[in-house]
N, C-alpha and C. Protein backbone atom coordinates (compact mmCIF):
# COMPACT_ATOMS: atom_id res chain seq x y z
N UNK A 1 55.18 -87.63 27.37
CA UNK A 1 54.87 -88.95 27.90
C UNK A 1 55.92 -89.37 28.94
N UNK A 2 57.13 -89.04 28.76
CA UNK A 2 58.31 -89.41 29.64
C UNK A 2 58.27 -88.55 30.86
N UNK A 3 57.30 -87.06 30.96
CA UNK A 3 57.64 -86.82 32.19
C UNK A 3 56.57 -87.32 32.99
N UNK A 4 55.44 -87.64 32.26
CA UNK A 4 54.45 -88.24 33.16
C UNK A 4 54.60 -89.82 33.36
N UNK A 5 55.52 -90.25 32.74
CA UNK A 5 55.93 -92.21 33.81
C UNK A 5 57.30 -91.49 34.39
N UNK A 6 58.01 -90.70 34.84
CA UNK A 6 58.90 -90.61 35.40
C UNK A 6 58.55 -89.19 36.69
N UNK A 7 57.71 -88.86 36.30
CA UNK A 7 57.16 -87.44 37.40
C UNK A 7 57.82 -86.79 37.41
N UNK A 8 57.99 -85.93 36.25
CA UNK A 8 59.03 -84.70 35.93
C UNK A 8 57.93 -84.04 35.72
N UNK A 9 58.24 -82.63 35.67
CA UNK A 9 57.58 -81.22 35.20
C UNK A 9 57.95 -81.32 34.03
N UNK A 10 57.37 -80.93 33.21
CA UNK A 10 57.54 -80.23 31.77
C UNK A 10 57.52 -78.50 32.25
N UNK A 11 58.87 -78.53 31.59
CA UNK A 11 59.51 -77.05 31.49
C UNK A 11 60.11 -76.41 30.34
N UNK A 12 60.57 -75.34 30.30
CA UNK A 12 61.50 -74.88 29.43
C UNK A 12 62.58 -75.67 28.94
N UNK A 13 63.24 -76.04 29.95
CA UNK A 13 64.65 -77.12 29.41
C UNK A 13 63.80 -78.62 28.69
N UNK A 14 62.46 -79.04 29.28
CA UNK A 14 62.38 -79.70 27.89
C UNK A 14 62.24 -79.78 26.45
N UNK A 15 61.47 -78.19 26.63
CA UNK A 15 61.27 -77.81 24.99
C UNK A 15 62.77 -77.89 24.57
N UNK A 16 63.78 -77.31 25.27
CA UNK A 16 64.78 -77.68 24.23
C UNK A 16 65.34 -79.09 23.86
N UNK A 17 64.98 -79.95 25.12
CA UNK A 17 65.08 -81.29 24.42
C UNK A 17 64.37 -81.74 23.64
N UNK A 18 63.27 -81.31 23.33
CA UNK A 18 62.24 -81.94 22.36
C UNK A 18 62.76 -81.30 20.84
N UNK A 19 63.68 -79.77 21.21
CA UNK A 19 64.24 -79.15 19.63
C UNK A 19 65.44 -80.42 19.36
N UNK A 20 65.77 -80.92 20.72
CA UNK A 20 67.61 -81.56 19.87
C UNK A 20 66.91 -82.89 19.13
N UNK A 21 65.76 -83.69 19.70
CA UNK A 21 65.19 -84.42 19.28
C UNK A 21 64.64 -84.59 18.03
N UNK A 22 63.99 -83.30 17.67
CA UNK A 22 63.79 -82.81 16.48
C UNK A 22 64.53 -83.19 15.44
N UNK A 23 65.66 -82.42 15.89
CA UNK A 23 67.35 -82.86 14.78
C UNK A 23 67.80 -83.88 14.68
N UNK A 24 67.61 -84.75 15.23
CA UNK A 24 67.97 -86.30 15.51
C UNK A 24 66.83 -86.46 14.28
N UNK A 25 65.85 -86.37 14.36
CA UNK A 25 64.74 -86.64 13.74
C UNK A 25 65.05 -86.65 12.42
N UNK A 26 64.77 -85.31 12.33
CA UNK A 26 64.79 -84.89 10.88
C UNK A 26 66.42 -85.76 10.20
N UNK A 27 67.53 -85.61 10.57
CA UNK A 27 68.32 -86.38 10.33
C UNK A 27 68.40 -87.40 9.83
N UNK A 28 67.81 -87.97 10.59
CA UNK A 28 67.56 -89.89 10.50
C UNK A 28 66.71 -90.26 9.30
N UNK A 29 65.42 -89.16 9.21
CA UNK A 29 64.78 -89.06 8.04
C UNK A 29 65.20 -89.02 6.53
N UNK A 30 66.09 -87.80 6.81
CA UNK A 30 67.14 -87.74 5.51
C UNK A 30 67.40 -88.66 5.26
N UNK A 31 68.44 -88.98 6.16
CA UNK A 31 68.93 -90.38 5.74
C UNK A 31 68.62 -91.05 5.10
N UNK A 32 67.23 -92.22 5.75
CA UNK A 32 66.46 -92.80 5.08
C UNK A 32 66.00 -92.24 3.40
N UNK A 33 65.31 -91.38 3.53
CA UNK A 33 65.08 -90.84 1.98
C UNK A 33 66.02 -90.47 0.89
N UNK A 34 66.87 -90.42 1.66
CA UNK A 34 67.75 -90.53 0.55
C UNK A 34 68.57 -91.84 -0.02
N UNK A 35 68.59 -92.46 1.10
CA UNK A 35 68.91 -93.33 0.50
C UNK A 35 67.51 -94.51 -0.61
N UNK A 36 66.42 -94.02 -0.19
CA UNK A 36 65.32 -94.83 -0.86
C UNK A 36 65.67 -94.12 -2.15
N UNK A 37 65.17 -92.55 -2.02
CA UNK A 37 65.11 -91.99 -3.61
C UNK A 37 66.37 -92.52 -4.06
N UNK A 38 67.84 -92.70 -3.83
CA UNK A 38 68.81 -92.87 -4.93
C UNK A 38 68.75 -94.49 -5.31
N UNK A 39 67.75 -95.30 -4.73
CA UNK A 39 67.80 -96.91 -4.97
C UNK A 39 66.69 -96.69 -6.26
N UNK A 40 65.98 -96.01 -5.84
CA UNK A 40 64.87 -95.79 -6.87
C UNK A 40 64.94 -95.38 -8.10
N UNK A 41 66.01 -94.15 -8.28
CA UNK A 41 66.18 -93.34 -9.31
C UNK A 41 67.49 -94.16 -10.07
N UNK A 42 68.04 -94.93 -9.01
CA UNK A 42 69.52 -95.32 -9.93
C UNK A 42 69.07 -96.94 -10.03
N UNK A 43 68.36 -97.89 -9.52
CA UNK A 43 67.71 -99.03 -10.06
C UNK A 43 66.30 -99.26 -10.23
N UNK A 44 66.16 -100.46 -10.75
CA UNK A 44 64.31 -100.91 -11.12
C UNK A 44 64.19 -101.82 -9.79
N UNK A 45 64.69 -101.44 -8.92
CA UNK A 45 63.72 -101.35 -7.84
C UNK A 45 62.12 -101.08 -7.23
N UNK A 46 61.21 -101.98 -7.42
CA UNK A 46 59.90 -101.43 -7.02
C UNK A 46 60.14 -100.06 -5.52
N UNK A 47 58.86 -99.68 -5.44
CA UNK A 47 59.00 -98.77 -4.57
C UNK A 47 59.25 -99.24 -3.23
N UNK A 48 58.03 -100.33 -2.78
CA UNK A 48 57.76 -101.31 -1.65
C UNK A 48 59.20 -101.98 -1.20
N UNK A 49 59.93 -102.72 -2.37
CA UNK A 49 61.55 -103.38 -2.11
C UNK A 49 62.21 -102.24 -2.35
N UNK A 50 62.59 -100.97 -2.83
CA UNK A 50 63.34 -99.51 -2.31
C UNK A 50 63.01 -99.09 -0.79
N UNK A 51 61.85 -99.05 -0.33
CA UNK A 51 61.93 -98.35 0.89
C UNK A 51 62.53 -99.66 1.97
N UNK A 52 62.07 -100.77 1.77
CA UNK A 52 62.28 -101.99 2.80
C UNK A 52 63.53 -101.86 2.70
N UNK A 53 64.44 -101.89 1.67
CA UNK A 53 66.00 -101.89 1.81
C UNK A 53 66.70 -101.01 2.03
N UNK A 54 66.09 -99.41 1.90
CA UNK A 54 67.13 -98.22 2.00
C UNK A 54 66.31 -98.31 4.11
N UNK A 55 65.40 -98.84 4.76
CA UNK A 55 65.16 -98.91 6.02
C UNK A 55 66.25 -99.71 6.54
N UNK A 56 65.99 -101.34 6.00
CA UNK A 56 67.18 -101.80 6.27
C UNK A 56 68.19 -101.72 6.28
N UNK A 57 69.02 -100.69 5.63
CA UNK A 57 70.31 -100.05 5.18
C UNK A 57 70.65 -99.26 6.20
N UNK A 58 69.55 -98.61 6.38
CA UNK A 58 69.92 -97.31 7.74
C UNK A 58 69.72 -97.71 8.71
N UNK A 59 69.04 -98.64 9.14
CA UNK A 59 68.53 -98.83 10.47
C UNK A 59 69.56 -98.69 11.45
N UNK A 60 70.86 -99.33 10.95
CA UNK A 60 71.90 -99.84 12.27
C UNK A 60 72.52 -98.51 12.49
N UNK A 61 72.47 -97.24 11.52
CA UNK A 61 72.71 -96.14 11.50
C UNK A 61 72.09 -95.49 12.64
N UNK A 62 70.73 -95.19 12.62
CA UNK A 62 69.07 -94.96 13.58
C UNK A 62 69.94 -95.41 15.01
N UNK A 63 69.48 -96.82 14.50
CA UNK A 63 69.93 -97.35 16.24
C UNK A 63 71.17 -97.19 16.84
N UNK A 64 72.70 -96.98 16.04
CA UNK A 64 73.56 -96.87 16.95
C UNK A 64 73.48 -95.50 17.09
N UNK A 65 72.88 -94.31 16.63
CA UNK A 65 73.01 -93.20 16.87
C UNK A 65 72.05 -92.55 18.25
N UNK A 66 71.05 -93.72 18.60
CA UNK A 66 69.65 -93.42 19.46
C UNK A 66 70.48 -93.95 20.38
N UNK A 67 71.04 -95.26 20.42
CA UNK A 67 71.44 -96.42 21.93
C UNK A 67 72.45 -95.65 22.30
N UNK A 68 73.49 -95.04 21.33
CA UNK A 68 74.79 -94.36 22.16
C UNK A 68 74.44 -93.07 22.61
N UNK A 69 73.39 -91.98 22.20
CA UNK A 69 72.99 -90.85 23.09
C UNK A 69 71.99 -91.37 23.90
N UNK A 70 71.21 -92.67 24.06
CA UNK A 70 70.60 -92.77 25.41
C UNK A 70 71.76 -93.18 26.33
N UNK A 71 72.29 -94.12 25.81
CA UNK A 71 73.40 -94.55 27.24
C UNK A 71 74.75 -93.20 27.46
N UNK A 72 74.47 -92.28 27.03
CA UNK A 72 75.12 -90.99 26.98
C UNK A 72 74.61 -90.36 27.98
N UNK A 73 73.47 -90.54 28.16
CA UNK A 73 72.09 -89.41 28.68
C UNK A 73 71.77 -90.27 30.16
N UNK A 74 72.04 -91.38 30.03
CA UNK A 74 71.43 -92.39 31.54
C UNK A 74 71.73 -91.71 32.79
N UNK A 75 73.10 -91.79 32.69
CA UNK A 75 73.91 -91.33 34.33
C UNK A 75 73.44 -89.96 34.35
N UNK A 76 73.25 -88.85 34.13
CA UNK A 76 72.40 -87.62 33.98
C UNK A 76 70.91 -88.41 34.75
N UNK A 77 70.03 -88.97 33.87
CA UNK A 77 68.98 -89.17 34.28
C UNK A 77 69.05 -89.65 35.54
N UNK A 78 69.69 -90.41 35.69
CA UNK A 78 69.49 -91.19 37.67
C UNK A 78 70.26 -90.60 38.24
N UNK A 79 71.10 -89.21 38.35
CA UNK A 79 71.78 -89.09 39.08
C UNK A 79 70.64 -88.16 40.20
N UNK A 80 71.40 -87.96 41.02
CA UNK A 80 71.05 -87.57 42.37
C UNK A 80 71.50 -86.27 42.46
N UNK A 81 72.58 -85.82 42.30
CA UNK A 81 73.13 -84.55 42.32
C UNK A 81 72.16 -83.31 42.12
N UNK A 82 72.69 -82.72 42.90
CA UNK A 82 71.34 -81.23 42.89
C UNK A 82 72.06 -80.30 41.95
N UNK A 83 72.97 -80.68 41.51
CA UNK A 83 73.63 -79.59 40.33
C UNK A 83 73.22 -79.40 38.82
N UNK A 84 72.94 -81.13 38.80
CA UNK A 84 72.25 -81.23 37.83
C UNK A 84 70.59 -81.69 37.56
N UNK A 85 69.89 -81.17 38.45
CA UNK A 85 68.85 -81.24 38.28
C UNK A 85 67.64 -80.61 37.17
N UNK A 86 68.22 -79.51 37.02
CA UNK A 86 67.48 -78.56 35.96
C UNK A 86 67.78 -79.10 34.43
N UNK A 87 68.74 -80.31 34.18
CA UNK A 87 69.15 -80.71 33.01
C UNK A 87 68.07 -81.95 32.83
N UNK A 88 67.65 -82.74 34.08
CA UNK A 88 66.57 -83.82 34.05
C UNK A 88 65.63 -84.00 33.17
N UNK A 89 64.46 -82.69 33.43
CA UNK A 89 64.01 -82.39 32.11
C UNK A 89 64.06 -82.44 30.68
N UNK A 90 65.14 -82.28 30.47
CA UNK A 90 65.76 -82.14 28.93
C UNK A 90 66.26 -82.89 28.49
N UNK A 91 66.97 -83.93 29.48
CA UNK A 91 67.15 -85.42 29.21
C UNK A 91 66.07 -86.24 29.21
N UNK A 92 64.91 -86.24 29.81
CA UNK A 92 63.65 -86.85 29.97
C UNK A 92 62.87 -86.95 28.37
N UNK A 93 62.87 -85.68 27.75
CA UNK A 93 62.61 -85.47 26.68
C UNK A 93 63.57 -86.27 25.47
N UNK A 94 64.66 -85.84 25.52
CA UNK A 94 65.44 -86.71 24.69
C UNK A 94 65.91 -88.13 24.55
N UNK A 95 65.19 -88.27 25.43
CA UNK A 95 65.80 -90.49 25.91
C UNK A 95 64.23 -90.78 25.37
N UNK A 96 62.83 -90.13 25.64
CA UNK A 96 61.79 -90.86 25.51
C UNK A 96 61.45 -89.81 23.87
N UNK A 97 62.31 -89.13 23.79
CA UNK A 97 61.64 -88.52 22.13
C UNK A 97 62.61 -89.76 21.16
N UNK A 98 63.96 -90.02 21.47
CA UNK A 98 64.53 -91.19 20.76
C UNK A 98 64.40 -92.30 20.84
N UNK A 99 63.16 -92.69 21.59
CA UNK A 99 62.83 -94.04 21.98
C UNK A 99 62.28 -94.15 20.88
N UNK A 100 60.87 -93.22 20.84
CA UNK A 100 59.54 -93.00 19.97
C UNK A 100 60.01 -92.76 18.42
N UNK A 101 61.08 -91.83 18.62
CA UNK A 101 61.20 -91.36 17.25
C UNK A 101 61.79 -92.55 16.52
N UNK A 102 63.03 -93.16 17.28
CA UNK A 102 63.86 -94.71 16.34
C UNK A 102 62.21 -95.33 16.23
N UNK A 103 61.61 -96.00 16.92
CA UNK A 103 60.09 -96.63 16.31
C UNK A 103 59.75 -96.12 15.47
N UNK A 104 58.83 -94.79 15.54
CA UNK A 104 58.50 -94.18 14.29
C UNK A 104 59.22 -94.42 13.31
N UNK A 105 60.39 -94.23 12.68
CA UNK A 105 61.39 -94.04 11.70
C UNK A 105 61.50 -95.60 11.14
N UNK A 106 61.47 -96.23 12.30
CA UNK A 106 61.75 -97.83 11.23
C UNK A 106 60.28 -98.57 10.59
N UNK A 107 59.79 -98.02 11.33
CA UNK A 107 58.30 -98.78 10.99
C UNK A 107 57.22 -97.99 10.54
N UNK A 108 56.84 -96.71 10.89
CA UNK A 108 56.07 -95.26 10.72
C UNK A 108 56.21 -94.86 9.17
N UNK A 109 57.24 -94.32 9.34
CA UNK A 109 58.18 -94.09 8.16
C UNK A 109 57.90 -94.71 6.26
N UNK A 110 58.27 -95.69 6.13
CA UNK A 110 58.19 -96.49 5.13
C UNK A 110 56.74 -97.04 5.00
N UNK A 111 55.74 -97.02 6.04
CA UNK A 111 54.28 -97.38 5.87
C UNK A 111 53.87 -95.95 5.33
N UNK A 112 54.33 -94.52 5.05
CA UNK A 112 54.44 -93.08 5.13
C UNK A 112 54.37 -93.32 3.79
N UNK A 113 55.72 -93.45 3.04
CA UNK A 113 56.09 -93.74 1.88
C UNK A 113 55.50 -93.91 0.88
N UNK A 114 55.10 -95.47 1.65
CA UNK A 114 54.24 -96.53 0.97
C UNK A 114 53.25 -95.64 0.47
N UNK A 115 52.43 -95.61 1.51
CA UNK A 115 50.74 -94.70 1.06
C UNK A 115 50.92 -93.64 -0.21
N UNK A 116 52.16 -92.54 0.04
CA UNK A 116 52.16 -91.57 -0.74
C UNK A 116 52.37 -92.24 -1.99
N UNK A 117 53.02 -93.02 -2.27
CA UNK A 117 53.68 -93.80 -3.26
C UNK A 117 52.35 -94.25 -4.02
N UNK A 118 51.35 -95.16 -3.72
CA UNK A 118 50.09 -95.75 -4.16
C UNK A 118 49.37 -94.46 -4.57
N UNK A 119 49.16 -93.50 -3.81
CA UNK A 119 48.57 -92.63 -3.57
C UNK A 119 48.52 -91.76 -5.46
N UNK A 120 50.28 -91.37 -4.86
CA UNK A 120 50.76 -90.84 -6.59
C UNK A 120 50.39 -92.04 -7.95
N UNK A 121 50.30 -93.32 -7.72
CA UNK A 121 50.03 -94.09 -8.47
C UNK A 121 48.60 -93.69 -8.75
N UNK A 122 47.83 -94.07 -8.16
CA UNK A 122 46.74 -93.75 -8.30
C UNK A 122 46.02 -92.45 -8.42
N UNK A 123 46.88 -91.02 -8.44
CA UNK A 123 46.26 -89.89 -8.97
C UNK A 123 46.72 -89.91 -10.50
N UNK A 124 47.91 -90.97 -10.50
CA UNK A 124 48.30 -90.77 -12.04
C UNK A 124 47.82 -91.70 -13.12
N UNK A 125 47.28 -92.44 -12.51
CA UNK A 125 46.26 -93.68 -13.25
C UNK A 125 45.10 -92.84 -13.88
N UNK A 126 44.32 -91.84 -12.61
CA UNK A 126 43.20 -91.33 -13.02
C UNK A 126 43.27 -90.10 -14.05
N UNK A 127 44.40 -89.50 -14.06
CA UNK A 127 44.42 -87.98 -14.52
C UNK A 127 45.23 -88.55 -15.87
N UNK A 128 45.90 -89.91 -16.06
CA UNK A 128 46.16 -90.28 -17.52
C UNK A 128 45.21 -91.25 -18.41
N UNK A 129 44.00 -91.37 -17.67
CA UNK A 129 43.14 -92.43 -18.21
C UNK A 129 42.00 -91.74 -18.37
């Protein structure tokens, strides 16, 4: 999506930004889940107030880790220099995969949860009743 509002090629050097993105990803995820499962397993926390608070818990985590590698990544993106042009790409990918992905993760995420959560409720309602 980022190279088509910015008119980049999609190339090789973005797939690898879309892998570092990945790791950011999956990361941030952890995070989050872990901190839900240990609210869950170590208090009587409903599921719905576990995920809202282990989100809220991490979030400032998410975001200072997304805002300080985009403003890491900016001067790269607008620069002009023909030296670094072949890196554009791969920054293109990683500023608009951490845009999407911090969204996903705060809001995506815990609506994710949620469902599976009801979901298991409700296969275990039927298969114990």
């Amino acid at each position: 999506m980022g190279h088509l509002v910015l008119g980049y090629e999609f190339t090789i050097t973005s797939i690898f930004g879309l892998i570092a993105v990945s790791g950011v990803i999956v990361n941030d995820t952890i995070l989050v889940m872990h901190r839900y499962n240990r609210m869950v397993r170590d208090s009587d926390f409903p599921e719905i107030a576990a995920i809202s608070a282990a989100t809220q818990q991490r979030a400032r985590a998410i975001l200072l880790t997304s805002v300080t590698t985009l403003l890491g990544l900016l001067p790269i993106l607008f620069s002009g220099d023909e030296a670094i042009q072949f890196l554009i790409p791969l920054v293109v990918s990683i500023v608009f995969g951490l845009v999407f992905a911090g969204i996903g993760l705060l809001f995506f995420l815990p609506s994710v949860i949620m469902m599976v959560e009801l979901a298991k409720g409700r296969l275990g309602r039927r298969f114990a009743g």
